[in-house]
N, C-alpha and C. Protein backbone atom coordinates (compact mmCIF):
# COMPACT_ATOMS: atom_id res chain seq x y z
N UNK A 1 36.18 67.67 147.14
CA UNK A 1 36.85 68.02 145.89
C UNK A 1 36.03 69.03 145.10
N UNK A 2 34.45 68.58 145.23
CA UNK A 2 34.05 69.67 144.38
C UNK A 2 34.15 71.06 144.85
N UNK A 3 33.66 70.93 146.46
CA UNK A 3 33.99 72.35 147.17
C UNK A 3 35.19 72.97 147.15
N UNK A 4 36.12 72.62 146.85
CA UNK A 4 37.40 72.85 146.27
C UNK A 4 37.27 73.44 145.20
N UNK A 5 37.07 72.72 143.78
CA UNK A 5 36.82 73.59 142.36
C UNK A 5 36.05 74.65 142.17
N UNK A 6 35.01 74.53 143.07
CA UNK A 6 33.79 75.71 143.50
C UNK A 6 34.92 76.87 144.03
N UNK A 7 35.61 76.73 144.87
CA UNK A 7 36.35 77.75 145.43
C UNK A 7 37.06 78.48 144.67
N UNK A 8 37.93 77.11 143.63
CA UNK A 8 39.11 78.12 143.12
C UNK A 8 38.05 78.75 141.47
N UNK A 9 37.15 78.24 141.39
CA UNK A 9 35.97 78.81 139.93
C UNK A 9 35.83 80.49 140.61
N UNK A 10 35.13 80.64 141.73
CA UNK A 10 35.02 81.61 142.96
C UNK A 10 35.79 82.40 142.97
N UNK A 11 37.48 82.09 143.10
CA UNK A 11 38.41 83.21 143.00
C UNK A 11 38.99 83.38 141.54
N UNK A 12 38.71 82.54 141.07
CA UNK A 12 39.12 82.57 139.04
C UNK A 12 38.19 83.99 138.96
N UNK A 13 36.68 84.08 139.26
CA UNK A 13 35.80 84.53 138.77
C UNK A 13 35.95 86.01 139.34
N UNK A 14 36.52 86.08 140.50
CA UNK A 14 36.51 87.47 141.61
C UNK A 14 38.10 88.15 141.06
N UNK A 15 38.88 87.39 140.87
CA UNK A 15 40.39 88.33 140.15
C UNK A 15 40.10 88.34 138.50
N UNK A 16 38.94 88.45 137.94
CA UNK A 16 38.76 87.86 136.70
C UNK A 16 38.30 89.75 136.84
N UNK A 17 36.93 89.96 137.62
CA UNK A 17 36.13 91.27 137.76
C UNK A 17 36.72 92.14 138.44
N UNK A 18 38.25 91.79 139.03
CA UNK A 18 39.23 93.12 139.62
C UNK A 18 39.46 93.67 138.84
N UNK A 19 40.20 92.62 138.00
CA UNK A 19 41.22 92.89 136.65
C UNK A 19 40.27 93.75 135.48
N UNK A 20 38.64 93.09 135.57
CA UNK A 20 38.24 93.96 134.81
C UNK A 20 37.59 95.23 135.27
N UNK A 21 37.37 95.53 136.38
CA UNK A 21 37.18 96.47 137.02
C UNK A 21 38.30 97.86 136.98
N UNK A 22 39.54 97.13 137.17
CA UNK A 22 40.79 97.93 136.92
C UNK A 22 40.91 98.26 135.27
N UNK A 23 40.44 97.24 134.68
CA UNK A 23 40.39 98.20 133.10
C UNK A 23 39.81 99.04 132.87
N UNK A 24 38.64 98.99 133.45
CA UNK A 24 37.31 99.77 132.86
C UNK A 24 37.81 101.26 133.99
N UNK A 25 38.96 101.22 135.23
CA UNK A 25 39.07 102.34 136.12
C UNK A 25 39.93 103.47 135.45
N UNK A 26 40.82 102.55 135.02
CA UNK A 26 42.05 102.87 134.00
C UNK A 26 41.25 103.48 132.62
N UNK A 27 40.52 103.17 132.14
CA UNK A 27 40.08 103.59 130.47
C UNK A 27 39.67 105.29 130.90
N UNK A 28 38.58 104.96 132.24
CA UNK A 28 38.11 106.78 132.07
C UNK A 28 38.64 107.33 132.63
N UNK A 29 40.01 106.88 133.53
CA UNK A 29 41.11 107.63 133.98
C UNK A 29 41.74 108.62 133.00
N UNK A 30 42.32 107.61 132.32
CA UNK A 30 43.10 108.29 130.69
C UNK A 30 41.92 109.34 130.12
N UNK A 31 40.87 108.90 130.26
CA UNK A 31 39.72 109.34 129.29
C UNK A 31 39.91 110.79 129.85
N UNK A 32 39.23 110.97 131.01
CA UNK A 32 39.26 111.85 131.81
C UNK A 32 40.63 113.31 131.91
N UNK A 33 41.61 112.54 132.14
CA UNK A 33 42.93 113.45 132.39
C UNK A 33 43.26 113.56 130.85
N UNK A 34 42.66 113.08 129.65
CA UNK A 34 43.20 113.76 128.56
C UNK A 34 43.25 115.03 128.20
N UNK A 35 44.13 115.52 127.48
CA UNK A 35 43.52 117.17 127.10
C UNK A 35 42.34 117.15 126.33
N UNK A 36 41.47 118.39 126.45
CA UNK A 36 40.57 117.83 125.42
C UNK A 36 40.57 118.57 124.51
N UNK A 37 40.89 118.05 123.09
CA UNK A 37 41.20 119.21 121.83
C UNK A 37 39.86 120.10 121.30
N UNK A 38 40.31 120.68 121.29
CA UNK A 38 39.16 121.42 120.80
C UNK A 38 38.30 121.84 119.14
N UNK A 39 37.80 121.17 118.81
CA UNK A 39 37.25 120.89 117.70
C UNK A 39 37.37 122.23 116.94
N UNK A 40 38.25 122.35 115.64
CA UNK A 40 38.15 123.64 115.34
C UNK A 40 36.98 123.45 114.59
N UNK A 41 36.28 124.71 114.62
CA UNK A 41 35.33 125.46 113.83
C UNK A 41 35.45 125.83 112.53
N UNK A 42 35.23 125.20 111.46
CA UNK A 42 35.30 126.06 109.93
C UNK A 42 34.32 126.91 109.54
N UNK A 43 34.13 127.75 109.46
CA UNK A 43 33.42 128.67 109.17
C UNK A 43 32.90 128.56 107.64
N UNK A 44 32.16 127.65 106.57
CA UNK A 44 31.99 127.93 105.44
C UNK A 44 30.77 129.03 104.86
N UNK A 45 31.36 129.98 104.01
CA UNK A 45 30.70 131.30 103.81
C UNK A 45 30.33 130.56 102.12
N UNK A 46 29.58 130.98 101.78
CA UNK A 46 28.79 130.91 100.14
C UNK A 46 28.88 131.99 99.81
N UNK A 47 29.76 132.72 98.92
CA UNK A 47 29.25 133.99 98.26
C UNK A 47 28.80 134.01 96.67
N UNK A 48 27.34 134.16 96.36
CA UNK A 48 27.36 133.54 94.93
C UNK A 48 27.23 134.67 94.18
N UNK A 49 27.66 134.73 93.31
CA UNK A 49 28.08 136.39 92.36
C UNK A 49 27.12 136.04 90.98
N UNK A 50 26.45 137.08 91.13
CA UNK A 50 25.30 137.46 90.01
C UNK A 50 25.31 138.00 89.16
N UNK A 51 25.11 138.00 88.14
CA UNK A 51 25.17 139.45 86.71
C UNK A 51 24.56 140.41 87.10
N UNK A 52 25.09 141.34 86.63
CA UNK A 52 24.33 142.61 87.12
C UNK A 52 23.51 143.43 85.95
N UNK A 53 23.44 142.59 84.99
CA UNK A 53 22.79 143.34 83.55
C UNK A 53 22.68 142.20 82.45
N UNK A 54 21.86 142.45 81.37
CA UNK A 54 21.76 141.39 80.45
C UNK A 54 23.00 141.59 79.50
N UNK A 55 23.84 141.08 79.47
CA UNK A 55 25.56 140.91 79.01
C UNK A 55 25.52 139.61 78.42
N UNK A 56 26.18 139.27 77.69
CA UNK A 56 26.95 138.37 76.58
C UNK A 56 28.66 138.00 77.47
N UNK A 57 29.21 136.78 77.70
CA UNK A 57 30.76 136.24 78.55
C UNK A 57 30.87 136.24 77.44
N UNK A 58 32.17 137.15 77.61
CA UNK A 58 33.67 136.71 76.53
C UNK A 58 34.57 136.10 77.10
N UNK A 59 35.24 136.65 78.30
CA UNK A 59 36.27 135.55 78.80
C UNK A 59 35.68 134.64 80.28
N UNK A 60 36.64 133.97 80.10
CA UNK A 60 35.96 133.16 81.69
C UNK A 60 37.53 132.53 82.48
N UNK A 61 38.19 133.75 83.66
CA UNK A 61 39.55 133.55 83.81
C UNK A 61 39.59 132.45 85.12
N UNK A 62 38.64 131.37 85.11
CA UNK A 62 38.74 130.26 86.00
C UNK A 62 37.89 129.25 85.42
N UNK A 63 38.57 128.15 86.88
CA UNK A 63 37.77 126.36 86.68
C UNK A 63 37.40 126.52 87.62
N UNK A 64 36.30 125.07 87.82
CA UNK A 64 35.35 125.17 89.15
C UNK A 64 36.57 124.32 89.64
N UNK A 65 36.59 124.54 90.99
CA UNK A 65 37.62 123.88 92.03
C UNK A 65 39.03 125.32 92.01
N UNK A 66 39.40 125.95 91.38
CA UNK A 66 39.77 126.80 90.97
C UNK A 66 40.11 127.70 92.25
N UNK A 67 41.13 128.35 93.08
CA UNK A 67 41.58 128.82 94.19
C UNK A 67 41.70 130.48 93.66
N UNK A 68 40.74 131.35 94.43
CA UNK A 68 40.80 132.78 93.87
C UNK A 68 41.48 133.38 95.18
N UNK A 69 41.98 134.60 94.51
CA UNK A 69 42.09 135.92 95.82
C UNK A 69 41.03 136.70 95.41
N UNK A 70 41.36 137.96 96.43
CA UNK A 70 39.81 138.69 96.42
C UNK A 70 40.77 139.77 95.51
N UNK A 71 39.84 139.83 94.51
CA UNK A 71 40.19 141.19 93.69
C UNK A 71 40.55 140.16 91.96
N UNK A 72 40.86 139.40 92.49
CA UNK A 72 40.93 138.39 90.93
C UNK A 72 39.95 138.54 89.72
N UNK A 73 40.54 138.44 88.86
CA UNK A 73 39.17 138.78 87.56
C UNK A 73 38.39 137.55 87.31
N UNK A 74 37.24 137.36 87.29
CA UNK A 74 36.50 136.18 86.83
C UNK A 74 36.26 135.89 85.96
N UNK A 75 35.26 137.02 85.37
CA UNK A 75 34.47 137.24 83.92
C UNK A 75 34.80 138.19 83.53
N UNK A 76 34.58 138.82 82.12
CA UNK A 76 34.56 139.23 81.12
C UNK A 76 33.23 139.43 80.38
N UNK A 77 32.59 140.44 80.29
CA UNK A 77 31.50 140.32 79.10
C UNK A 77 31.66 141.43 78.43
N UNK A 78 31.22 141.17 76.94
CA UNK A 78 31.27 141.51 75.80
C UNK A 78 31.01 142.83 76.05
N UNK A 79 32.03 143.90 75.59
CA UNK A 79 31.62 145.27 75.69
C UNK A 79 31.55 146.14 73.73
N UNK A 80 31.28 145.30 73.18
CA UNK A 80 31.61 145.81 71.66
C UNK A 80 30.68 147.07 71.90
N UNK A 81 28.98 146.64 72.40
CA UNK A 81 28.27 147.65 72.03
C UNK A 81 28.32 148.80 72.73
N UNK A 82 29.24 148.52 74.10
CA UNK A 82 29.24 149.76 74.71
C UNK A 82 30.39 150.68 74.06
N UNK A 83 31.21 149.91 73.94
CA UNK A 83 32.36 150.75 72.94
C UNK A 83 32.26 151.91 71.72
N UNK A 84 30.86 151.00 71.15
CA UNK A 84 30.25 151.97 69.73
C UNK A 84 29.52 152.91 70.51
N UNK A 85 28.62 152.83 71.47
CA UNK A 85 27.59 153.88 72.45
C UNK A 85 28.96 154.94 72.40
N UNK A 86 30.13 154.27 73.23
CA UNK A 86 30.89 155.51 73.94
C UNK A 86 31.73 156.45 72.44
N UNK A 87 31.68 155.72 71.23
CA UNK A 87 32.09 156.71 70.32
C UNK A 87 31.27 157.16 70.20
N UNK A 88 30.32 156.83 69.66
CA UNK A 88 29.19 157.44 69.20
C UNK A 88 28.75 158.96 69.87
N UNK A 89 28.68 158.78 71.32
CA UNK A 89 28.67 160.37 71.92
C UNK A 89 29.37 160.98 72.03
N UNK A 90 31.17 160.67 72.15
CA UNK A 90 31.99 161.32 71.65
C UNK A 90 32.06 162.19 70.43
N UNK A 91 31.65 161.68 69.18
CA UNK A 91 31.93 162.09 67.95
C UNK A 91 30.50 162.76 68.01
N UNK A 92 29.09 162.86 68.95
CA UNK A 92 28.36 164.00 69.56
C UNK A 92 28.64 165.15 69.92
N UNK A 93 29.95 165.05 71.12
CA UNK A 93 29.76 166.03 71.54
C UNK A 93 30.63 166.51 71.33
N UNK A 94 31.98 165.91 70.54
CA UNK A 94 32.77 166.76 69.24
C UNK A 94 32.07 167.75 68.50
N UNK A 95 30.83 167.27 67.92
CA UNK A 95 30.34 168.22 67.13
C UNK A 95 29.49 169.38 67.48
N UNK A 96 29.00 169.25 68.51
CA UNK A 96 28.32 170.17 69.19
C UNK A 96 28.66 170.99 70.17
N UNK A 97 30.35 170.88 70.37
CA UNK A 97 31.39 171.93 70.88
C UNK A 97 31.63 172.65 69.66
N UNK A 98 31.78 171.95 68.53
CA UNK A 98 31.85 172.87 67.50
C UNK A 98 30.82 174.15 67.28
N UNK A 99 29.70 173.49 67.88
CA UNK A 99 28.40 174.31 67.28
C UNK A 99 28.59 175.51 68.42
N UNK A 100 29.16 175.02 69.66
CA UNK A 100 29.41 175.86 70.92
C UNK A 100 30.59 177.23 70.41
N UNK A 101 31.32 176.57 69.69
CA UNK A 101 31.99 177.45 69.48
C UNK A 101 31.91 178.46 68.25
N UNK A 102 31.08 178.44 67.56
CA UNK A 102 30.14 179.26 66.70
C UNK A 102 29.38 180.03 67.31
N UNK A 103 28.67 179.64 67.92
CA UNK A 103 27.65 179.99 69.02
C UNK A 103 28.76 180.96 69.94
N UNK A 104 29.68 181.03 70.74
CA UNK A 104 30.12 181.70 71.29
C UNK A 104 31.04 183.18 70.50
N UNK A 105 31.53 182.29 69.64
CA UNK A 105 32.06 183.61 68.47
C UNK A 105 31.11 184.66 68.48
N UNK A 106 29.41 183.96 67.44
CA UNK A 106 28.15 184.98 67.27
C UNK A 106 27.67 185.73 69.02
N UNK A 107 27.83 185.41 69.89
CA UNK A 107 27.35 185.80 70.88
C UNK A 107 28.59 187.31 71.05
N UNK A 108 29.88 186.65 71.15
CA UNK A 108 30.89 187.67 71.02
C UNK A 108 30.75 188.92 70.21
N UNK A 109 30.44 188.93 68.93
CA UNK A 109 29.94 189.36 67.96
C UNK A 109 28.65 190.21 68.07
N UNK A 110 27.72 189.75 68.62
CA UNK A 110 26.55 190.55 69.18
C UNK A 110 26.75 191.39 70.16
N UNK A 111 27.47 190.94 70.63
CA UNK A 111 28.00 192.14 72.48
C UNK A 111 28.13 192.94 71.57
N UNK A 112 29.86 192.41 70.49
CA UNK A 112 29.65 194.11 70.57
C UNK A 112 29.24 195.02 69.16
N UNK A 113 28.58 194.29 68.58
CA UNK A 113 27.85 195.60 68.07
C UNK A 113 26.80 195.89 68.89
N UNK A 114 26.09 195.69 69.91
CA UNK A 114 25.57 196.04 71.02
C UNK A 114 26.14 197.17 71.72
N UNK A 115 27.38 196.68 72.07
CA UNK A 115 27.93 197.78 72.92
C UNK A 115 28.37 199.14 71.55
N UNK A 116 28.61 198.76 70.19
CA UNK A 116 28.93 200.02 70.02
C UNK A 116 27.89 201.11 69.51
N UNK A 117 26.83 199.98 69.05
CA UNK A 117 25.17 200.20 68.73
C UNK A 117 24.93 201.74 70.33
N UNK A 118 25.05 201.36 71.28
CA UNK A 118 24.67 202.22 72.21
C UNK A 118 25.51 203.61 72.47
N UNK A 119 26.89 203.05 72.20
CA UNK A 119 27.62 204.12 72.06
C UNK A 119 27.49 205.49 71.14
N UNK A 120 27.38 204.59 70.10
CA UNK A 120 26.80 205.91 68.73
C UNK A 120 25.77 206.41 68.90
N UNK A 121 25.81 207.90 68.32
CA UNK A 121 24.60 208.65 68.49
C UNK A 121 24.00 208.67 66.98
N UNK A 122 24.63 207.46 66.36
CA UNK A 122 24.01 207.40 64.97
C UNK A 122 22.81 206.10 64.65
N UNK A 123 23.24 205.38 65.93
CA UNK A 123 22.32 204.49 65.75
C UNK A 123 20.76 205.08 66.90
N UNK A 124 19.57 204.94 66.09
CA UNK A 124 18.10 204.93 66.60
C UNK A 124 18.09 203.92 68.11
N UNK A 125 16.94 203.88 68.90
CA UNK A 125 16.77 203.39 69.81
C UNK A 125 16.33 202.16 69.28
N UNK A 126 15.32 202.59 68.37
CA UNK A 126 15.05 200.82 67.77
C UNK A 126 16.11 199.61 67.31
N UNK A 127 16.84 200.59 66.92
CA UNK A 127 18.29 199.50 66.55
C UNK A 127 18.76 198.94 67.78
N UNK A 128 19.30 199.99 68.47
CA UNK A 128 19.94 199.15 70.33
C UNK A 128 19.29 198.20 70.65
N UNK A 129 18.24 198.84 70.57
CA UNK A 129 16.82 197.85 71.06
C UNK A 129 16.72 196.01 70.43
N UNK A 130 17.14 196.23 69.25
CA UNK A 130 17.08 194.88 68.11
C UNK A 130 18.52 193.96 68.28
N UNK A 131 19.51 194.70 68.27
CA UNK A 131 20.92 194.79 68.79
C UNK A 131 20.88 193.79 70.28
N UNK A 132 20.34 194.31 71.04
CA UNK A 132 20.27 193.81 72.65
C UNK A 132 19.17 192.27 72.13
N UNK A 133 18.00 192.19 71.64
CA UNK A 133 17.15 191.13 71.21
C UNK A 133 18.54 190.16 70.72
N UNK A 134 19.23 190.68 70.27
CA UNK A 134 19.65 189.64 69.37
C UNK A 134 20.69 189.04 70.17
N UNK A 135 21.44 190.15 70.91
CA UNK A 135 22.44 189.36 72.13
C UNK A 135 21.38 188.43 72.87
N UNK A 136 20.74 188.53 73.00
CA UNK A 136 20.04 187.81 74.33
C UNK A 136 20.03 186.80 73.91
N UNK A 137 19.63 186.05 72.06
CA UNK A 137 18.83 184.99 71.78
C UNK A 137 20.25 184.37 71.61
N UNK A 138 21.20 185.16 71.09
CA UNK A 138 22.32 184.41 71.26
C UNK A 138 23.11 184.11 72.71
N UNK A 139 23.07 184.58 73.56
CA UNK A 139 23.54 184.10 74.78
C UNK A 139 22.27 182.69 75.32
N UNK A 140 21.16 182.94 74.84
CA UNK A 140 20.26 181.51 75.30
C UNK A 140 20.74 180.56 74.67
N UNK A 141 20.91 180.82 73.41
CA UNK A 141 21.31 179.52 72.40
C UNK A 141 22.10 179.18 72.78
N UNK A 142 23.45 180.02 73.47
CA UNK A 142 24.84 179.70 73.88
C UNK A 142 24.30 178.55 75.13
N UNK A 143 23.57 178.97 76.01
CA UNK A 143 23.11 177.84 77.34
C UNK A 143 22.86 176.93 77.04
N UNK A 144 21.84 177.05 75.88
CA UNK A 144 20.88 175.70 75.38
C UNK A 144 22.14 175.02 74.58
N UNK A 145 22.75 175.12 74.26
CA UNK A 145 24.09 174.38 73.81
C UNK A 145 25.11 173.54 74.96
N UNK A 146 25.57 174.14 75.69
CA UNK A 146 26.17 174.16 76.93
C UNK A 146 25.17 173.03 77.74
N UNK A 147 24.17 173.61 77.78
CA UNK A 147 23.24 172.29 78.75
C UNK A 147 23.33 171.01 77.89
N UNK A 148 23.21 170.85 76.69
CA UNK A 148 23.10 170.22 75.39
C UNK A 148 24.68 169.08 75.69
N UNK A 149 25.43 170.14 75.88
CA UNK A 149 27.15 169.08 75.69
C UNK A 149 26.70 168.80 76.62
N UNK A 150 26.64 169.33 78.59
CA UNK A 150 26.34 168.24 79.47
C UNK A 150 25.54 167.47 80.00
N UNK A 151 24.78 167.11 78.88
CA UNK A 151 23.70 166.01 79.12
C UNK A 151 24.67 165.17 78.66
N UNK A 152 25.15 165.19 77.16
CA UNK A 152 25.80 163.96 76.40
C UNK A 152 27.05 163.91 77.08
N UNK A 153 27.56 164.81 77.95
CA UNK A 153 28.60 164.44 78.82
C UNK A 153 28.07 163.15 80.07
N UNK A 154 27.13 163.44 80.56
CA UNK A 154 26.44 163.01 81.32
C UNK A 154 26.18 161.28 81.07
N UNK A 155 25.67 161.38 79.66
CA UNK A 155 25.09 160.36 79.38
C UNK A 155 26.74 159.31 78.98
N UNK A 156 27.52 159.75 78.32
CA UNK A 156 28.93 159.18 78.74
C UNK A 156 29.29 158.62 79.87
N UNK A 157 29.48 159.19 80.90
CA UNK A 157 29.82 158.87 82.29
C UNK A 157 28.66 157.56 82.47
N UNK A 158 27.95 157.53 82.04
CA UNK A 158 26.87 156.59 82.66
C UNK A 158 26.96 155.13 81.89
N UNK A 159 27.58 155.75 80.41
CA UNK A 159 27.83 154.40 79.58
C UNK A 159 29.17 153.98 80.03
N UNK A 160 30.08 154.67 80.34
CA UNK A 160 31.59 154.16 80.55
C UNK A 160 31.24 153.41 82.38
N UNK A 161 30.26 153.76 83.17
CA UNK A 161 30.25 153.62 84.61
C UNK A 161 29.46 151.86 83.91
N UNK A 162 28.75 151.70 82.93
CA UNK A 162 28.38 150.30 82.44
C UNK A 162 29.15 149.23 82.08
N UNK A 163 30.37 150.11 81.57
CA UNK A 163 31.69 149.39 81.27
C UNK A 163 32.03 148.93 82.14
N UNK A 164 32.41 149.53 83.54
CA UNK A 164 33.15 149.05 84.71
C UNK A 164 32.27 147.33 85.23
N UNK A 165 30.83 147.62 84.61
CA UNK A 165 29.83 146.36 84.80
C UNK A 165 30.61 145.54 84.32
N UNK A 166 31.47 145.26 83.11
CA UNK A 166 31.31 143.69 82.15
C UNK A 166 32.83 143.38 82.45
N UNK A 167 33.20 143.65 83.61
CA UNK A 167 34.31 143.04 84.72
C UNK A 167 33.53 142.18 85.91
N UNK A 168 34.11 140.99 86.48
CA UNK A 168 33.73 140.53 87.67
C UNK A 168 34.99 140.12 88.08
N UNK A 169 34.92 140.82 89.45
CA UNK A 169 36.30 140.18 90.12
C UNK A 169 35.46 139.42 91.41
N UNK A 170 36.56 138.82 91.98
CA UNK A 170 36.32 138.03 93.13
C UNK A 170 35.91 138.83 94.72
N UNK A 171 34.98 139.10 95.15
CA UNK A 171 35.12 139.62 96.33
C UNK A 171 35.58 138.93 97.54
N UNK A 172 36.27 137.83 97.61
CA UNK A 172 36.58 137.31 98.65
C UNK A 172 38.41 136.26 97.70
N UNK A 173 39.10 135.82 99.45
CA UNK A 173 39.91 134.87 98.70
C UNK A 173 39.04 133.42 98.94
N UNK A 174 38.53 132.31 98.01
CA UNK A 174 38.37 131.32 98.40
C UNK A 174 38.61 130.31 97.28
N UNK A 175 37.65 129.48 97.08
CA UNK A 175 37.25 128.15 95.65
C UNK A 175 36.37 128.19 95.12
N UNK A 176 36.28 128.41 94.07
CA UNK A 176 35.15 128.37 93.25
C UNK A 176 34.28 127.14 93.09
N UNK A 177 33.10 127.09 93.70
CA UNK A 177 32.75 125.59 94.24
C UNK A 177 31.13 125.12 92.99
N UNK A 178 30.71 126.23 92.31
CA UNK A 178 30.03 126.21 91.68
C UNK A 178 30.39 127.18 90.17
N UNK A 179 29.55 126.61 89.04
CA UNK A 179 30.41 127.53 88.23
C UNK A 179 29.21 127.18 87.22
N UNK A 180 28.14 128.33 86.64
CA UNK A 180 27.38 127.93 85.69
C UNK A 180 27.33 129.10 84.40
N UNK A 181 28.65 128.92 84.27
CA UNK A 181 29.33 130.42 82.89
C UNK A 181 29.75 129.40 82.11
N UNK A 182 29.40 129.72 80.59
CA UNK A 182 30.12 129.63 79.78
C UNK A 182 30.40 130.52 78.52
N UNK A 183 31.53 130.61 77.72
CA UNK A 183 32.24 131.93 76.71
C UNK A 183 30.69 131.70 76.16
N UNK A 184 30.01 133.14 75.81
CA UNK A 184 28.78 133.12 74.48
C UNK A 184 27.73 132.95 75.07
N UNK A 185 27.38 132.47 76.82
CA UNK A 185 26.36 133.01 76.89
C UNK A 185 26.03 134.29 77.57
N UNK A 186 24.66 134.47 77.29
CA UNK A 186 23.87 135.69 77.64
C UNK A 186 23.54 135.41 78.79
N UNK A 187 23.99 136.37 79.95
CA UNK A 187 22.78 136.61 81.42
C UNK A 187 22.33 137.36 81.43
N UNK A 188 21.31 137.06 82.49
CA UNK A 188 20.12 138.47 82.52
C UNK A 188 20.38 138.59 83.87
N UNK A 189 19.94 139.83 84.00
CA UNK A 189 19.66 140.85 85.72
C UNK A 189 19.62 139.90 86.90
N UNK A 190 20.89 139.76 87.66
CA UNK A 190 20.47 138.68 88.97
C UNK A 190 20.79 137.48 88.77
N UNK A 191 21.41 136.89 87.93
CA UNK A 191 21.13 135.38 87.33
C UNK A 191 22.90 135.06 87.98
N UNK A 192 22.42 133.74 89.13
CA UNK A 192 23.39 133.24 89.27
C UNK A 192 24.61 132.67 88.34
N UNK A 193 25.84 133.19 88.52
CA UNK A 193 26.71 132.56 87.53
C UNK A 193 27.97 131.79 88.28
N UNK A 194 28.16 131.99 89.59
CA UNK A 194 28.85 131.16 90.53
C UNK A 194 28.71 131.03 91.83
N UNK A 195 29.77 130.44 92.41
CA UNK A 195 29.87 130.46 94.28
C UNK A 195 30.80 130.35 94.27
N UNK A 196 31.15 131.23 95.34
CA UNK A 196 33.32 130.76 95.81
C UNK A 196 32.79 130.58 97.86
N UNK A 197 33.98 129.49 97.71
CA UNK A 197 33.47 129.28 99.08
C UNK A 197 34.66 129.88 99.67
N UNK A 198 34.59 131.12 101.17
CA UNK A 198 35.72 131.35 102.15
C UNK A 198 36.37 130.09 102.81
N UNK A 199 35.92 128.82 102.58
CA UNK A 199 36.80 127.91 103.22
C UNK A 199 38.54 127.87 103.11
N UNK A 200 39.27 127.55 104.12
CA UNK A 200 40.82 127.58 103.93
C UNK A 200 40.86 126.23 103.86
């Protein structure tokens, strides 16, 4: 009898390790013949956008978490003082076209009693002579004027090219994942003021 229970314990125990044998054949079967997906890749990019000058925020056209396109406006900083700079050389070089154009009248004016100074046989050589001195200093003055407007032309272009500074747009489309702006303060040169992440 016992060799009996021994037997059928024996085959309990041997269809017990088929059955689990056949599970464990079956699991890396499936395992195996699955497709295997392919883990997409996210690519997360950091782009963190800096001041580019010591500026004062007036507006601030986002929230952190906040979904941008590329070209979107961010910031805003205070352009009052560049505004007064850019009259200010305006109403410069208003006035010193004026002076240009005085200056070009008298130069006009000197030609030609110059030219008629030489013509006449009533005027001395010393006169032509004083005549021509005097065109000359007026055609320099005329340059030194002329160089004069395009410096302050110059120096314009350079204050209005500062203007284009106290804009920040977005260079990318993403989220604004960091955000350390607020309206009224001051940054300086380089000073982190966000991150937008390229994540989709």
């Amino acid at each position: 009898m016992a060799k009996k229970n021994k037997t059928k314990i024996i085959k309990t125990l041997f269809i017990f390790l088929i059955i689990l044998s056949l599970a464990f054949l079956r699991y890396f079967y499936v395992k195996s013949t699955k497709p295997k997906e392919m883990n997409e890749v996210i690519s997360t990019k950091y782009i963190d956008i800096a001041a580019l000058d010591n500026q004062k925020i007036s507006k601030i056209h986002f929230k952190e978490k906040d979904f941008v396109k590329k070209q979107d406006l961010l910031l805003e900083f205070d352009i009052t003082e560049i505004k007064t700079k850019i009259k200010h050389i305006k109403t410069k070089i208003d006035y010193e076209n004026e002076k240009l154009n005085l200056l070009k009248f008298e130069e006009e004016k000197a030609l030609e009693t110059y030219l008629n100074s030489k013509k006449d046989d009533k005027f001395d050589l010393k006169e032509v002579h004083s005549n021509l001195k005097k065109l000359e200093k007026n055609q320099l003055l005329f340059k030194i004027q002329k160089a004069k407007i395009n410096m302050f032309l110059a120096e314009l272009a350079r204050v209005k090219n500062e203007k284009k500074k106290a804009f920040i747009y977005s260079p990318i489309d993403g989220q604004i994942v960091e955000n350390f702006t607020y309206i009224g303060k001051t940054t300086f040169e380089k000073e982190k003021l966000l991150s937008i992440s390229d994540q989709k």
